[in-house]
N, C-alpha and C. Protein backbone atom coordinates (compact mmCIF):
# COMPACT_ATOMS: atom_id res chain seq x y z
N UNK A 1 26.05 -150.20 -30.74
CA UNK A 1 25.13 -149.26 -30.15
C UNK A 1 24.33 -149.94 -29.04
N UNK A 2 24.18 -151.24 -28.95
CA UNK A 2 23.43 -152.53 -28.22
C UNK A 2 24.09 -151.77 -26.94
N UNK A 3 25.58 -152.39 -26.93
CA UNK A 3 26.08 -152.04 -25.76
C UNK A 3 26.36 -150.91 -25.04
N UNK A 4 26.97 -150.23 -26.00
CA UNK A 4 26.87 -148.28 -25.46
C UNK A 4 25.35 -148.54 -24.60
N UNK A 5 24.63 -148.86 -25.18
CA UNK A 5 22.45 -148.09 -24.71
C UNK A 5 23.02 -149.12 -23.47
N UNK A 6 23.34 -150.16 -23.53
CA UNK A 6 22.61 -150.91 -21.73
C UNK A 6 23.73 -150.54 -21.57
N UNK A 7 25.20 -150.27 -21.30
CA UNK A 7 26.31 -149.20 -20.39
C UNK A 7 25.77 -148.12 -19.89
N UNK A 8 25.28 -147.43 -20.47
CA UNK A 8 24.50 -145.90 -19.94
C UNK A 8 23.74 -145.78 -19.47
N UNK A 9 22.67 -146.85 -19.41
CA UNK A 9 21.47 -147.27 -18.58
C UNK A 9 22.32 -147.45 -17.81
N UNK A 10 22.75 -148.35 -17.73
CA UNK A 10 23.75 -149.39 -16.53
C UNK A 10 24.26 -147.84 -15.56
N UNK A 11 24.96 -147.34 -16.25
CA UNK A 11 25.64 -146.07 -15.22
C UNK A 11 24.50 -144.90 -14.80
N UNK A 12 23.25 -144.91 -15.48
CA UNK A 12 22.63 -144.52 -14.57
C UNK A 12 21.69 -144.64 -13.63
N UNK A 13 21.42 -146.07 -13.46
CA UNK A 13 21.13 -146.49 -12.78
C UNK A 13 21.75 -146.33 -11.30
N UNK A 14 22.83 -147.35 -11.68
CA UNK A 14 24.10 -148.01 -10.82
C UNK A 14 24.50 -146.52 -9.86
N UNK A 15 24.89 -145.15 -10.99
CA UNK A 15 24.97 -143.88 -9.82
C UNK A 15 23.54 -143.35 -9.26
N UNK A 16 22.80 -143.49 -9.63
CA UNK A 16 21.46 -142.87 -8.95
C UNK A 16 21.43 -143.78 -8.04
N UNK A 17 21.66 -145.16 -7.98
CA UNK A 17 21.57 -145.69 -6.80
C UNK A 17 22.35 -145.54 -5.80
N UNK A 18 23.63 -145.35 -6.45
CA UNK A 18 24.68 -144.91 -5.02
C UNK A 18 24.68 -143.77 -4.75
N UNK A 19 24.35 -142.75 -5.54
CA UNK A 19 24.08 -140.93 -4.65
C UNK A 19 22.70 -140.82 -4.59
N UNK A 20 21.34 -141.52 -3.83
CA UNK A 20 20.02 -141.06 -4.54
C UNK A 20 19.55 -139.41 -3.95
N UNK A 21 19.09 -138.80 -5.01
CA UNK A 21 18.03 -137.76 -4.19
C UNK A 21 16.70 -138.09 -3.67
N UNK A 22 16.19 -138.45 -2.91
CA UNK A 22 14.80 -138.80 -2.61
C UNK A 22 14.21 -137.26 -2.24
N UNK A 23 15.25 -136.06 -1.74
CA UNK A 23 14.39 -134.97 -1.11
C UNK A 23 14.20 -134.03 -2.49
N UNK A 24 14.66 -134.35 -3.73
CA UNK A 24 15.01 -133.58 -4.49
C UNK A 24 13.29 -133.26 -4.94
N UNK A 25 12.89 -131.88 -5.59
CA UNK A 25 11.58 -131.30 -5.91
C UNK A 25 11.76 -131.58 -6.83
N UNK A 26 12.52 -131.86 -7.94
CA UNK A 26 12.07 -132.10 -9.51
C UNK A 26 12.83 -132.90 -10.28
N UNK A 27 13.46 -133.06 -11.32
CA UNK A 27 14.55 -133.81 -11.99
C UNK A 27 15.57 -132.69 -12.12
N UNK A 28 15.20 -131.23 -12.56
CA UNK A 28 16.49 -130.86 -12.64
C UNK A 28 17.36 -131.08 -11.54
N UNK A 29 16.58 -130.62 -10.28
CA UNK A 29 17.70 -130.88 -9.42
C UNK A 29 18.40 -132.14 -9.10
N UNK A 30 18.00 -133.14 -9.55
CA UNK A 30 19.02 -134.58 -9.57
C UNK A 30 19.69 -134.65 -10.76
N UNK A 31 19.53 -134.30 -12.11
CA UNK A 31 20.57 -134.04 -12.83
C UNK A 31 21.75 -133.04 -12.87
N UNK A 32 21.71 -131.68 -11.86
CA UNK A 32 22.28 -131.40 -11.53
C UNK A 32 23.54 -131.03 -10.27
N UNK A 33 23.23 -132.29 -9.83
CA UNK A 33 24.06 -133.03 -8.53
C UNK A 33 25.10 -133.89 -8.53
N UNK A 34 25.73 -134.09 -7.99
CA UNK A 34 27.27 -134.78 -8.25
C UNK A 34 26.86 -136.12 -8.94
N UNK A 35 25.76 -137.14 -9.02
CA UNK A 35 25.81 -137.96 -9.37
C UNK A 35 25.26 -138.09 -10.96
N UNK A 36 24.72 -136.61 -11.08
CA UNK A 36 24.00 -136.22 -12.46
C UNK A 36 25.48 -136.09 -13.29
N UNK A 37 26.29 -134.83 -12.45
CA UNK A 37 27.10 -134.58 -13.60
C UNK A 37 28.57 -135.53 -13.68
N UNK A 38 28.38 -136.84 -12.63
CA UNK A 38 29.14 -137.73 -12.94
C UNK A 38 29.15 -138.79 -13.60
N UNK A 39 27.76 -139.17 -13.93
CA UNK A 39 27.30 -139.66 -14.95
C UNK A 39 27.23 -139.24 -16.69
N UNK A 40 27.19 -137.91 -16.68
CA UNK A 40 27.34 -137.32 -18.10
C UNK A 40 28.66 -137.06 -18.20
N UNK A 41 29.81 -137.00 -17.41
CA UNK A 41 31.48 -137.29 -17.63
C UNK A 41 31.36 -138.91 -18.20
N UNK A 42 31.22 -139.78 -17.43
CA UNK A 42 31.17 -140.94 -17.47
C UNK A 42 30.72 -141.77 -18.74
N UNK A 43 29.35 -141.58 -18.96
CA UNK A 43 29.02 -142.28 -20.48
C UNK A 43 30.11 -141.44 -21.37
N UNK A 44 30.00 -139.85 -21.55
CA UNK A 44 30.72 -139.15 -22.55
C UNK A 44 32.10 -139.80 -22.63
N UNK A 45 32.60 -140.25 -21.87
CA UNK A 45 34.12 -141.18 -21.91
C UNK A 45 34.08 -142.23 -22.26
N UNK A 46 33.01 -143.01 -22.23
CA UNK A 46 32.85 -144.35 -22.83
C UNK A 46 32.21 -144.12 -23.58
N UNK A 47 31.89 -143.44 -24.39
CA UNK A 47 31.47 -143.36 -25.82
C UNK A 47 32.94 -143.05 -26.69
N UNK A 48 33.56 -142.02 -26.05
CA UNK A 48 34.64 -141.70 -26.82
C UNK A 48 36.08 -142.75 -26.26
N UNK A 49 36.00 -143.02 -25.21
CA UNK A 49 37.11 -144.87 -25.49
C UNK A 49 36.31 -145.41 -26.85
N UNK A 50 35.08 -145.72 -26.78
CA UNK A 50 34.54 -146.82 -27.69
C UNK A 50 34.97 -146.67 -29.27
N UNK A 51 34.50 -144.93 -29.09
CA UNK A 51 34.71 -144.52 -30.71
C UNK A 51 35.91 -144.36 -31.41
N UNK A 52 37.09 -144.48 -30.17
CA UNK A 52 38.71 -144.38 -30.20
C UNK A 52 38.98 -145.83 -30.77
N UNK A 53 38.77 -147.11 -30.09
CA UNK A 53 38.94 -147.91 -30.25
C UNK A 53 38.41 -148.31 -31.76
N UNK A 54 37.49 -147.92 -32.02
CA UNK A 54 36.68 -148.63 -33.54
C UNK A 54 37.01 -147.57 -34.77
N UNK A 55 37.64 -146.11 -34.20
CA UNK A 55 38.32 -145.79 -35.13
C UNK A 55 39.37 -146.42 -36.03
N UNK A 56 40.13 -146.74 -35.70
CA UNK A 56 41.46 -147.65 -37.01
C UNK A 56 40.94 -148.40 -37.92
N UNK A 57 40.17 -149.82 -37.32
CA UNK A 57 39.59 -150.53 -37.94
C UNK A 57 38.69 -149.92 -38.74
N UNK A 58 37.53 -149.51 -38.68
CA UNK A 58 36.58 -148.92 -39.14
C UNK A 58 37.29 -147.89 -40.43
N UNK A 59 38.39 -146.84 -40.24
CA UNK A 59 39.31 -146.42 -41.44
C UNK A 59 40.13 -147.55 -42.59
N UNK A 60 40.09 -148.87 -41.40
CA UNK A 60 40.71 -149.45 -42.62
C UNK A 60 39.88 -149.96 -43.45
N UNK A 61 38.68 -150.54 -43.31
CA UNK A 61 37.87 -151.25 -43.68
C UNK A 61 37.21 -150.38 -44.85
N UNK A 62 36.79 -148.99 -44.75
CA UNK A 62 36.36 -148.22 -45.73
C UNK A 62 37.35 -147.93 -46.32
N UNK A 63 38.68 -147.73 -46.02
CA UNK A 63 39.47 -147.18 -47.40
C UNK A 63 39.43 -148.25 -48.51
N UNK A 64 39.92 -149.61 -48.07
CA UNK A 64 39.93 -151.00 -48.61
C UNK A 64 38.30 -150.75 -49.48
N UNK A 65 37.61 -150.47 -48.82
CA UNK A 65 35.95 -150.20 -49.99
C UNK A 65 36.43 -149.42 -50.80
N UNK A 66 36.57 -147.74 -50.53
CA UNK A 66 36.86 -147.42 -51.33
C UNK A 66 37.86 -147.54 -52.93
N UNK A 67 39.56 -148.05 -52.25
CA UNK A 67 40.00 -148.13 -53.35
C UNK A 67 39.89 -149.20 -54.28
N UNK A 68 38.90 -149.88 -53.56
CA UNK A 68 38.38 -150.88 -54.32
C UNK A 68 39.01 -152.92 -53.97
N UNK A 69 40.02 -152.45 -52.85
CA UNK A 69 40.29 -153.60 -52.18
C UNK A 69 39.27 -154.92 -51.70
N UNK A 70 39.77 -155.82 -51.65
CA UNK A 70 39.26 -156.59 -50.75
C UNK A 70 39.76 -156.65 -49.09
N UNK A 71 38.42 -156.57 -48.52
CA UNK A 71 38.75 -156.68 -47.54
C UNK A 71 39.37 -157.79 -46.61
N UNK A 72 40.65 -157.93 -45.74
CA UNK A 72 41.21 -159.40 -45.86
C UNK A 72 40.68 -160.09 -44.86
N UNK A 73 41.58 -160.97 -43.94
CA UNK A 73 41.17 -161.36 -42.47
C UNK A 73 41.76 -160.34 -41.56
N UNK A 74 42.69 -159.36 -42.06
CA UNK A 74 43.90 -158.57 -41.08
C UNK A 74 42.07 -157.41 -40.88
N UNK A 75 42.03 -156.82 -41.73
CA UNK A 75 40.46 -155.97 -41.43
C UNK A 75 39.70 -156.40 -40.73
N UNK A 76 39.30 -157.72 -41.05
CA UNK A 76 38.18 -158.27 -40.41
C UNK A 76 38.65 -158.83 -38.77
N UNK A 77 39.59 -159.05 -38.71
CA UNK A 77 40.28 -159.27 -37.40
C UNK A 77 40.32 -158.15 -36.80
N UNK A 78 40.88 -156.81 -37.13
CA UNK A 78 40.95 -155.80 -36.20
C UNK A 78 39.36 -154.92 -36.20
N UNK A 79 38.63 -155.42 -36.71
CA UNK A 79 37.21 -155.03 -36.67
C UNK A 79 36.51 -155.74 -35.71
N UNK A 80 37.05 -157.48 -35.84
CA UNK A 80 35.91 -158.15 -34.78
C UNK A 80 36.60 -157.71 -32.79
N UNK A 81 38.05 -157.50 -33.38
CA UNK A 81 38.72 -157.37 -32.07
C UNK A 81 38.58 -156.06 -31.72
N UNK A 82 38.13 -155.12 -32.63
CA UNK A 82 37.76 -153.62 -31.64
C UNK A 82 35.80 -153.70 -31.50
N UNK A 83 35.14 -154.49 -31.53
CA UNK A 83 33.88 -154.69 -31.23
C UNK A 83 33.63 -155.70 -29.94
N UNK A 84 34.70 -156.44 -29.97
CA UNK A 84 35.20 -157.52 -28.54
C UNK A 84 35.28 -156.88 -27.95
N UNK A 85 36.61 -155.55 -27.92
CA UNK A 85 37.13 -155.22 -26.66
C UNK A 85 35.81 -153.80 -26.30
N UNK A 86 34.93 -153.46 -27.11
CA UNK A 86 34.00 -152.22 -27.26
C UNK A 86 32.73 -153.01 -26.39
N UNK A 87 32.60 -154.49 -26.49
CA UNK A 87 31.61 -155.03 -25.65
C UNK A 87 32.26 -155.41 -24.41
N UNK A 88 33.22 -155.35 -24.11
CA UNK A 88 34.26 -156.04 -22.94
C UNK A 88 33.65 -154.45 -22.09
N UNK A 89 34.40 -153.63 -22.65
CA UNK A 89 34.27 -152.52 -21.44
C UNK A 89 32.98 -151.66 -21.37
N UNK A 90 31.88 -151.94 -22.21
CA UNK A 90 30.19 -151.56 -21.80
C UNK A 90 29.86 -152.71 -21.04
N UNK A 91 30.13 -153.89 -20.63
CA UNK A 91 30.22 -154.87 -19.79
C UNK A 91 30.92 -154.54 -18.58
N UNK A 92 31.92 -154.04 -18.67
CA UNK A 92 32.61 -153.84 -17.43
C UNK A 92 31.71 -152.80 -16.34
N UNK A 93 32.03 -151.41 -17.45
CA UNK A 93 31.22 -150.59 -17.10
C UNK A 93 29.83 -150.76 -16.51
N UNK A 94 28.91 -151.84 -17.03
CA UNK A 94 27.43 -151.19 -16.88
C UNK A 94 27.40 -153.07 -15.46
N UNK A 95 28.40 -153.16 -15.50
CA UNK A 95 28.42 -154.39 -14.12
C UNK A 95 29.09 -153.61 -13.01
N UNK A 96 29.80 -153.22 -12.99
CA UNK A 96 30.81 -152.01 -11.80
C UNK A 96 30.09 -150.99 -11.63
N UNK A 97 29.16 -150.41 -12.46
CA UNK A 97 28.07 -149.32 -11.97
C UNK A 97 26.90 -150.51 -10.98
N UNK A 98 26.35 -150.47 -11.57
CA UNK A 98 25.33 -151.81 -10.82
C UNK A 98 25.50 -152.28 -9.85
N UNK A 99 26.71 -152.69 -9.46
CA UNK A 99 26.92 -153.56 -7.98
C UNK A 99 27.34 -152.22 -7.41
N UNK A 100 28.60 -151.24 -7.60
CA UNK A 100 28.41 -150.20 -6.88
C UNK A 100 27.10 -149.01 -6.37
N UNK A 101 26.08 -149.55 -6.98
CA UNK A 101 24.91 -148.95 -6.68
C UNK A 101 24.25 -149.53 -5.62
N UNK A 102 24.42 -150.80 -6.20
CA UNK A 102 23.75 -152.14 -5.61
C UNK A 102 24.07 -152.30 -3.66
N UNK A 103 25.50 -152.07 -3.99
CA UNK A 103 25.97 -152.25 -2.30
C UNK A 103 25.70 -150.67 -1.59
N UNK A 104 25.84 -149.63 -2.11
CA UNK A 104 25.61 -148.36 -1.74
C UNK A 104 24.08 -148.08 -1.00
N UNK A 105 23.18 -148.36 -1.81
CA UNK A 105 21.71 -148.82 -1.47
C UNK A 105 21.17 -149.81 -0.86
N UNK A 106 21.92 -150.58 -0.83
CA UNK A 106 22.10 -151.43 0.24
C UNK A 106 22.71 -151.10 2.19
N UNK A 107 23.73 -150.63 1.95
CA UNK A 107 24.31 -149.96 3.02
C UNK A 107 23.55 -148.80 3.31
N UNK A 108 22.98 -148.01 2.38
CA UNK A 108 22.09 -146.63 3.69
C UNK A 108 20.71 -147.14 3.31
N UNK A 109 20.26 -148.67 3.37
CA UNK A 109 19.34 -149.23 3.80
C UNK A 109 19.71 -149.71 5.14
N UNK A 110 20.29 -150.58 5.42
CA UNK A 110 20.98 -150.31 6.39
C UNK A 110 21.00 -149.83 7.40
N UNK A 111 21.53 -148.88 7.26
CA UNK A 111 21.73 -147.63 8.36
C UNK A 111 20.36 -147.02 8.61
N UNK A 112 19.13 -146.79 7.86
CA UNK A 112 18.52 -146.47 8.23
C UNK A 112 18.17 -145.14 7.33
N UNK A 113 18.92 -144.78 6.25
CA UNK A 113 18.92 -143.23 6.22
C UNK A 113 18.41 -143.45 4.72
């Protein structure tokens, strides 16, 4: 959840910086602008990669509770490796939002506009 929260920060930041409204009168109208509703596509997909990915593991690990298994290293391996690859891409994500904001706001500094 660490990483999901700073990915989503991260992406909204990172797009408010590269589409900003400065003329906008209120918040609705910047949440409802290409960079509002590309941002709520955006986390909503990386929540559900994330929750795709930690699905299997996460089924195996509770059935093994339930039927009363022990849990082995094969569980605990595909648990630590879908929380690796679940911090790999809220990393990716909330660094590729950021610098694409970063240079965007940068450039119509820039220019002037």
């Amino acid at each position: 959840v660490l990483c999901l929260s700073a990915a989503i920060v991260g992406l909204a930041v990172g797009l408010g910086a590269a589409h900003p409204r400065f003329d906008a009168a209120d918040g609705a109208q910047v949440t409802s602008g290409y960079a509002g509703l590309l941002f709520m596509i955006l986390s909503a997909l990386l929540v559900l990669a994330s929750v795709t990915v930690l699905a299997w593991p996460v089924y195996h690990s509770f059935r093994a509770t339930w039927l009363g298994w022990d849990s082995g290293a094969a569980e605990l391996g595909a648990m630590l490796a879908g929380l690796a690859a679940v911090a790999a891409l809220c990393l990716l994500a909330l660094l590729s939002a950021m610098q694409t904001g970063a240079r965007r706001l940068a450039a119509l500094e820039a220019t002037g506009g």
